[in-house]
N, C-alpha and C. Protein backbone atom coordinates (compact mmCIF):
# COMPACT_ATOMS: atom_id res chain seq x y z
N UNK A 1 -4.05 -10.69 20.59
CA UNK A 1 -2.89 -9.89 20.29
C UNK A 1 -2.09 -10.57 19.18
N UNK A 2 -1.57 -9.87 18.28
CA UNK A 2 -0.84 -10.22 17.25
C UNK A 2 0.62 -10.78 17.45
N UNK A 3 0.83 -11.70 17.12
CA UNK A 3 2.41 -11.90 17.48
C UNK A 3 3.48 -11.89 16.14
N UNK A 4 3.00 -10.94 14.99
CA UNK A 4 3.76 -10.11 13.94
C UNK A 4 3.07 -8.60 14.11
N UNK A 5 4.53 -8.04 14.69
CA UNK A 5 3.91 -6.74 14.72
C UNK A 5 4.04 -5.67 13.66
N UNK A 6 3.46 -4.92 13.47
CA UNK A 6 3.39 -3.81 12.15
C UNK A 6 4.70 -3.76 11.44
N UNK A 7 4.86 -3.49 10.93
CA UNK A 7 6.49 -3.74 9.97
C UNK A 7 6.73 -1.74 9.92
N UNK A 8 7.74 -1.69 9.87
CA UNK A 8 7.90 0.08 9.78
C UNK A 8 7.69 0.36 8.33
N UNK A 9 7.60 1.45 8.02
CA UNK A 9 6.83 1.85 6.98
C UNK A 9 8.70 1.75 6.27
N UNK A 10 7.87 1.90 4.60
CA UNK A 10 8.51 1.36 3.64
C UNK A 10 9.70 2.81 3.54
N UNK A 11 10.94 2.38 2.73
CA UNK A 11 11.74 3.84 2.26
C UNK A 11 10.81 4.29 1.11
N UNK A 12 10.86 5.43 0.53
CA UNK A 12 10.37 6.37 -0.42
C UNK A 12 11.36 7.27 -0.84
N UNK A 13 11.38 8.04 -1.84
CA UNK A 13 12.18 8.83 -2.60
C UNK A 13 11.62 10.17 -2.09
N UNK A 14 12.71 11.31 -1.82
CA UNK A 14 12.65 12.50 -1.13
C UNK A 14 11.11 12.82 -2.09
N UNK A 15 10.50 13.68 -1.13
CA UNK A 15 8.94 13.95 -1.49
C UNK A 15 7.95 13.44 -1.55
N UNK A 16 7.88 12.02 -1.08
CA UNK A 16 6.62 11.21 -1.32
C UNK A 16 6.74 10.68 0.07
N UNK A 17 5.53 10.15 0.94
CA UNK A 17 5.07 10.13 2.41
C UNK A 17 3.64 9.13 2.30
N UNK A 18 3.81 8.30 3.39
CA UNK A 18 2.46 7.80 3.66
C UNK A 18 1.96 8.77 4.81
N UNK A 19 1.03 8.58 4.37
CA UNK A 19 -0.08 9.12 5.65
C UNK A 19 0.01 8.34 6.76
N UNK A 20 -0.35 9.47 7.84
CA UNK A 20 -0.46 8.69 8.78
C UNK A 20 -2.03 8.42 8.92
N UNK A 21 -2.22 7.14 10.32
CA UNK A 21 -4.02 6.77 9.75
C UNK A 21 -4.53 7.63 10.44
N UNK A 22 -4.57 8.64 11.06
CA UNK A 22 -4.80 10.12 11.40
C UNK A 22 -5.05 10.67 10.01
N UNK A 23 -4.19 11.16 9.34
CA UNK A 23 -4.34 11.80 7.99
C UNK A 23 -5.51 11.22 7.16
N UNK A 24 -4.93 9.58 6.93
CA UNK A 24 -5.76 8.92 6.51
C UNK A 24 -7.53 9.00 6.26
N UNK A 25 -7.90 9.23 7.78
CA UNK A 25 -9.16 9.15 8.29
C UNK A 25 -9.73 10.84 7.84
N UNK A 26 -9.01 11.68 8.33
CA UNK A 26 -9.21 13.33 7.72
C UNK A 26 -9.65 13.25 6.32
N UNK A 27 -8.87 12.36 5.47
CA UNK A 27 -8.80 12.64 3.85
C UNK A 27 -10.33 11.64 3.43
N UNK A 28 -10.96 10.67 3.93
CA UNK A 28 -11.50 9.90 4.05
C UNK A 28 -13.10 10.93 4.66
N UNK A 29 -12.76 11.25 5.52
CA UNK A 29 -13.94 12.90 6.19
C UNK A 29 -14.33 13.75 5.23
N UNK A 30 -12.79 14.12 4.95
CA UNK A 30 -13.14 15.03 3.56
C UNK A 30 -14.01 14.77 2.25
N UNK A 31 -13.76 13.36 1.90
CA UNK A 31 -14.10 12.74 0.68
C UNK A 31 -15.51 12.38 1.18
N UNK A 32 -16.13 12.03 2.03
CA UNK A 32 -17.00 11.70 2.76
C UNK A 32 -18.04 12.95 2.53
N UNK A 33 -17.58 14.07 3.01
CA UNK A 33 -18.39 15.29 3.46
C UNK A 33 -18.66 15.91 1.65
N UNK A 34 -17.63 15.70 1.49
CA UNK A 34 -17.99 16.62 -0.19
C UNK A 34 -18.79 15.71 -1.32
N UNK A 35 -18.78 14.24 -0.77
CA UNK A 35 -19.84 13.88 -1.80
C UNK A 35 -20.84 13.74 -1.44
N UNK A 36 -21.65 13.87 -0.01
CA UNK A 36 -22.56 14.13 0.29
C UNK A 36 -23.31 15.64 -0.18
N UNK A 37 -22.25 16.75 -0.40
CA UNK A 37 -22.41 17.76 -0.63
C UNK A 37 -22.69 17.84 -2.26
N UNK A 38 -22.03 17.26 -3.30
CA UNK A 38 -22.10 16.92 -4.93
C UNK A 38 -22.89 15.47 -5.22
N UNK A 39 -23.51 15.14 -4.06
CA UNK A 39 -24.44 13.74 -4.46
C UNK A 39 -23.62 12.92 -5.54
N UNK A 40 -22.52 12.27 -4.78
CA UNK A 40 -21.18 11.62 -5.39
C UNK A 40 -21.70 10.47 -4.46
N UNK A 41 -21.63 9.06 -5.10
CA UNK A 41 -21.69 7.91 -3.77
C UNK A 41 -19.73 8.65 -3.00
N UNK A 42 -19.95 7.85 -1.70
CA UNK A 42 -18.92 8.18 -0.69
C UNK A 42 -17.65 7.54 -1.38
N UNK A 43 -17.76 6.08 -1.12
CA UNK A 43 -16.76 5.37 -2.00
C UNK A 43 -16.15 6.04 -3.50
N UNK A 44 -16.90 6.46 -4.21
CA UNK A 44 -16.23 6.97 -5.47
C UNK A 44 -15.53 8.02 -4.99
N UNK A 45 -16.09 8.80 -3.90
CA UNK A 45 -14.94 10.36 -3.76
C UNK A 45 -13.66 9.76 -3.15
N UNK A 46 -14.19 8.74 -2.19
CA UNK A 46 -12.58 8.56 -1.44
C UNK A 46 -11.57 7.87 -2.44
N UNK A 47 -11.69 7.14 -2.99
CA UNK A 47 -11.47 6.53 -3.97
C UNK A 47 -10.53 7.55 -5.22
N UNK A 48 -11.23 8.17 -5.59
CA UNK A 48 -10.70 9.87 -5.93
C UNK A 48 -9.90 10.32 -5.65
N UNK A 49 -10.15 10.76 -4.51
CA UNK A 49 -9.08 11.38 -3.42
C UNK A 49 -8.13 10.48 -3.18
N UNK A 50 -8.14 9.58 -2.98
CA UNK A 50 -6.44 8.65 -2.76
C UNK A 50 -6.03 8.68 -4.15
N UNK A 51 -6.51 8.05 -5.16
CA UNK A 51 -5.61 8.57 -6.47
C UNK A 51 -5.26 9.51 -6.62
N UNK A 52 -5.57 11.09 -5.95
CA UNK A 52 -5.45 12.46 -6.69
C UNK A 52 -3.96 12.19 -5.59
N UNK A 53 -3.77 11.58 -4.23
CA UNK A 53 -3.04 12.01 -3.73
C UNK A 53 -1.67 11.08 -3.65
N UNK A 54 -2.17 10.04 -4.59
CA UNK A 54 -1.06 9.25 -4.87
C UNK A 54 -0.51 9.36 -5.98
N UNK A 55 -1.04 10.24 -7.11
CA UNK A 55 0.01 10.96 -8.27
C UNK A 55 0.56 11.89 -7.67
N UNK A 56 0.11 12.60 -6.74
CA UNK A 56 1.11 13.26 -6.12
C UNK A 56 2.08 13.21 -4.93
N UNK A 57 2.41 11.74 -4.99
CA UNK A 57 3.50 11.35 -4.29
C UNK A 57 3.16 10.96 -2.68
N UNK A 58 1.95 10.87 -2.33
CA UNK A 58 1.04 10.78 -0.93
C UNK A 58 -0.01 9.92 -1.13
N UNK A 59 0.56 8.29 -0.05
CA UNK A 59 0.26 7.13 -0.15
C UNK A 59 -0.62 6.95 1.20
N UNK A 60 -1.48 5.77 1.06
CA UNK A 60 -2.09 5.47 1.83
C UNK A 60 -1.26 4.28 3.26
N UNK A 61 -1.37 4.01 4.63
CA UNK A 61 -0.68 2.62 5.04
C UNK A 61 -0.88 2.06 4.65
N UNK A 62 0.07 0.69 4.86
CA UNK A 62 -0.11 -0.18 3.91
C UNK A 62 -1.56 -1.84 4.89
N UNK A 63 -1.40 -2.48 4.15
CA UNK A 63 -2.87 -2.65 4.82
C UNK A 63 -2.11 -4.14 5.42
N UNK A 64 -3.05 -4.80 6.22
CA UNK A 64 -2.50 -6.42 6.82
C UNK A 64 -2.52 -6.85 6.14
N UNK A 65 -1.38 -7.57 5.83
CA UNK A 65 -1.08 -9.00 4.91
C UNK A 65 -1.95 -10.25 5.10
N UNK A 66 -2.57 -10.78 4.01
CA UNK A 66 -3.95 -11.57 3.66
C UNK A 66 -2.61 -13.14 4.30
N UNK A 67 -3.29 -14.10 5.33
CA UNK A 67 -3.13 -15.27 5.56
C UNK A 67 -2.36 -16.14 4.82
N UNK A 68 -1.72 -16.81 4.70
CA UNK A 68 -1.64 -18.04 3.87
C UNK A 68 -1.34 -17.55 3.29
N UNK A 69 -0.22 -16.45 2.80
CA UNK A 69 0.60 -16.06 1.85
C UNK A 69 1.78 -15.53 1.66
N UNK A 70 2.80 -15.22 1.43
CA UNK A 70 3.96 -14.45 2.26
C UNK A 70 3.40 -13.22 1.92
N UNK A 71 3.93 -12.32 3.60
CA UNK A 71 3.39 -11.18 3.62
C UNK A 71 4.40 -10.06 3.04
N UNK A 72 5.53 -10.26 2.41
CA UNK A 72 6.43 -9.29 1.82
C UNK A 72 5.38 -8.41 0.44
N UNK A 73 5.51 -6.94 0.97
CA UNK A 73 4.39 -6.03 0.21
C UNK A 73 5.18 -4.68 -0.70
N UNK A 74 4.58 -4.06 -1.67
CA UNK A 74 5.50 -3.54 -2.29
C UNK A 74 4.17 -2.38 -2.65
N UNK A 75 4.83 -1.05 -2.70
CA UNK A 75 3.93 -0.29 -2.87
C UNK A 75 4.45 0.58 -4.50
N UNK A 76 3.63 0.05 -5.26
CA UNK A 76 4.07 0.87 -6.38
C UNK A 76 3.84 2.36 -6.74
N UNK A 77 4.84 3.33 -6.55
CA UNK A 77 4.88 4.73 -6.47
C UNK A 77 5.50 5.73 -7.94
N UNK A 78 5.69 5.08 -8.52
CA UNK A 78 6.91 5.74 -9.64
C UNK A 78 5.60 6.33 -11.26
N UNK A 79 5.36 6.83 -11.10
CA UNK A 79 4.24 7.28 -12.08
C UNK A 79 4.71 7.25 -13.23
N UNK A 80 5.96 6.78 -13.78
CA UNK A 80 6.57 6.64 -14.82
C UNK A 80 6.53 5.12 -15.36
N UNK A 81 6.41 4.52 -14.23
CA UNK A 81 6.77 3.32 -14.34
C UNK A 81 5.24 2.60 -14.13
N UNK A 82 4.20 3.06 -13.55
CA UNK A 82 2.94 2.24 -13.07
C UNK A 82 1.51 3.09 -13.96
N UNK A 83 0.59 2.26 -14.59
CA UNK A 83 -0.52 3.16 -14.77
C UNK A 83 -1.41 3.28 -13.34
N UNK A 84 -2.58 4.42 -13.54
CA UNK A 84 -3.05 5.37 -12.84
C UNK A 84 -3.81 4.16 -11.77
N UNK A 85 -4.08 2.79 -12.15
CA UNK A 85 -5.04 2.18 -11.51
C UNK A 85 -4.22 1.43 -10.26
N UNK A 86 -2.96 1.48 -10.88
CA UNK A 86 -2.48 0.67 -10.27
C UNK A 86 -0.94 1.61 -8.97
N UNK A 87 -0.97 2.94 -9.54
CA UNK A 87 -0.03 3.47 -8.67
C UNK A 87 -0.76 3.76 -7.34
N UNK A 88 -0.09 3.52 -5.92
CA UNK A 88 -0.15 3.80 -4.71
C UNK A 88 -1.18 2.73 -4.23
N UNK A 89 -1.68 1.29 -5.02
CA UNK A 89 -2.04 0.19 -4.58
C UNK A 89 -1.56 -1.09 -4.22
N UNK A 90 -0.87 -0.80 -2.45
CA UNK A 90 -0.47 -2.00 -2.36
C UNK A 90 -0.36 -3.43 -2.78
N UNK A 91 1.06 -3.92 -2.65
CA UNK A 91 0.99 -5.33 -3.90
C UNK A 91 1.53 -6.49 -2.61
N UNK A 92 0.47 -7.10 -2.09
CA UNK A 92 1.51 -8.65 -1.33
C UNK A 92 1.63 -9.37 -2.43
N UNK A 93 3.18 -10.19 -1.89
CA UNK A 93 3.25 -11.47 -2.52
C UNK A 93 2.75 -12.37 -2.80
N UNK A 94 2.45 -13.52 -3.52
CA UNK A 94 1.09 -14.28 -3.93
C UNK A 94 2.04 -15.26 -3.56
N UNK A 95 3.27 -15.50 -3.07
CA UNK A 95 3.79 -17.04 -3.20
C UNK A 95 3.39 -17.31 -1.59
N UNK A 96 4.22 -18.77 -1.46
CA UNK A 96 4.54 -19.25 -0.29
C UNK A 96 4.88 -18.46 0.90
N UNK A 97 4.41 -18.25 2.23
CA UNK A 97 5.17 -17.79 3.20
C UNK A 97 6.81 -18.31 3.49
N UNK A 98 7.96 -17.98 3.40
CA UNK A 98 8.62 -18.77 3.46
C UNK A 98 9.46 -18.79 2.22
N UNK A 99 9.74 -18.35 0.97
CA UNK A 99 10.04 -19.01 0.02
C UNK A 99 11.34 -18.31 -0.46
N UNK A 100 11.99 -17.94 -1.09
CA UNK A 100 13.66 -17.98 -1.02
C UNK A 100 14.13 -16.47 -1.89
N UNK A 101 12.52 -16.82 -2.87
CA UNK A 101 13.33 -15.83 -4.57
C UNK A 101 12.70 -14.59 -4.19
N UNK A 102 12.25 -14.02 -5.36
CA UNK A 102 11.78 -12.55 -5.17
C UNK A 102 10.47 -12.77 -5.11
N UNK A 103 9.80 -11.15 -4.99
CA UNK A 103 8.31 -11.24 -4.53
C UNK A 103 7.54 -11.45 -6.09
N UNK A 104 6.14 -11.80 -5.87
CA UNK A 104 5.57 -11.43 -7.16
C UNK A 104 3.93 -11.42 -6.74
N UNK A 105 3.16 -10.31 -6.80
CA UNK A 105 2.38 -10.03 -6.86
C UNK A 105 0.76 -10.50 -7.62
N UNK A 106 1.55 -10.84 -9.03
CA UNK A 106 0.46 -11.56 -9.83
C UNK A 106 0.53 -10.05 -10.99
N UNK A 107 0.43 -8.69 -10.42
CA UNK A 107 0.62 -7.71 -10.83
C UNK A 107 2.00 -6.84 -11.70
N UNK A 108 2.78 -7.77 -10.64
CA UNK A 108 4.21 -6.65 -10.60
C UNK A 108 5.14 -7.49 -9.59
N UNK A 109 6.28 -7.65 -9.74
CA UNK A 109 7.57 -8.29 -8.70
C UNK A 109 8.58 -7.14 -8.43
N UNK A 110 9.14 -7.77 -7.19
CA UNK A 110 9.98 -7.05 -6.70
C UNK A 110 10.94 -7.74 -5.83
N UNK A 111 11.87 -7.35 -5.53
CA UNK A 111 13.19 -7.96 -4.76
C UNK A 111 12.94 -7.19 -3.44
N UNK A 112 12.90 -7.33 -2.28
CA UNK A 112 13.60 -6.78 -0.53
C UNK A 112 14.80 -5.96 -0.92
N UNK A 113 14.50 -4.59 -0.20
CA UNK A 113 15.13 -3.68 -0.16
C UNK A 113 14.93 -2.37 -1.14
N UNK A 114 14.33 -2.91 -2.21
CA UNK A 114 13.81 -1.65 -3.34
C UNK A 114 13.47 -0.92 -2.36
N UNK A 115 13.01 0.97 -3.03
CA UNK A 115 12.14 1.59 -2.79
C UNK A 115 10.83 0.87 -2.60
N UNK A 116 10.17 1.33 -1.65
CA UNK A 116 8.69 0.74 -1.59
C UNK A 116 8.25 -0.72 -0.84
N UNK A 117 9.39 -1.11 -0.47
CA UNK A 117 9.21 -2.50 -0.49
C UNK A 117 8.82 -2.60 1.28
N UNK A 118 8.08 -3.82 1.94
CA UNK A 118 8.60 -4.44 2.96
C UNK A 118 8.56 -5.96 3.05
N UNK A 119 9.55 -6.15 3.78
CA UNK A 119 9.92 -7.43 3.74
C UNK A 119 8.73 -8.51 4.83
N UNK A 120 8.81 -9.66 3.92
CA UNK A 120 8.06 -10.28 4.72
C UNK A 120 8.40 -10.29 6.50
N UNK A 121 7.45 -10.41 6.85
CA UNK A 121 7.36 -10.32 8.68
C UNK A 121 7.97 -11.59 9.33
N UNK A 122 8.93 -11.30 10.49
CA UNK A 122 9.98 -12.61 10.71
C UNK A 122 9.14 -14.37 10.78
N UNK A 123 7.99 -14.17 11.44
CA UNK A 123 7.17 -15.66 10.84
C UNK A 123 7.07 -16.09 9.49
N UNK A 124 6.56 -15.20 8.92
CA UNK A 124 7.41 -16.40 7.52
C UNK A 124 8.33 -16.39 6.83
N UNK A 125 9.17 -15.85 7.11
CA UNK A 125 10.68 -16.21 7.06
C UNK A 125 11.25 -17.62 7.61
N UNK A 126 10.63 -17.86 8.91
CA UNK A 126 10.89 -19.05 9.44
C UNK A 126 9.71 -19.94 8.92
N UNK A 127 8.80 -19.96 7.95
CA UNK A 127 8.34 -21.06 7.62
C UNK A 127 8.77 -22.12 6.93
């Protein structure tokens, strides 16, 4: 059993929504079933399909935070502001668990509290 539990999903700007992993798994079926049907490998349709549905403002959950890193995560959503590869692909922090300043990805930084953001999980805070 985990003793950091799921973090609540991030704020977003009126019109844009994560899926739930219900939805998730449907959209994943879908992408699944139709490239079997267009002899598409599987991976390239789903793959597809989450980009088609993350320019349109419909994100995937966000995924477990990788070990040995602070887990504060930032989901870049603003299609103005992100290219196509990189909008609705979760960003953890690359620093220290524990560490004081803002986040930074390697990709993209961000401060706690933006749109999109969640804050690292109360264990490493106390590291």
């Amino acid at each position: 059993m985990s003793t950091n539990p799921t973090p609540a999903l991030p704020q977003l700007p009126d019109g844009m929504r994560i899926l739930s992993h219900q939805d998730m798994r449907a959209v994943r079926d879908a992408a699944h079933a139709a490239a079997r049907r267009h002899g598409v490998r599987g991976h390239l349709a789903e793959e597809i399909a989450f980009d088609a549905l993350a320019a349109a403002g419909v994100f995937n959950q966000p995924p477990e935070p990788e070990p040995d890193t602070c887990s504060a995560m930032f989901l870049p959503h603003q299609r103005e502001e992100f290219t196509p590869d990189m909008l609705g692909v979760w960003q953890q922090c690359a620093d220290e668990p524990g560490h004081v300043d803002d986040h930074d990805s390697g990709n993209t930084n961000w401060v706690d509290g933006m749109p999109g953001t969640l804050p690292a999980r109360p264990a490493d805070r106390e590291a």
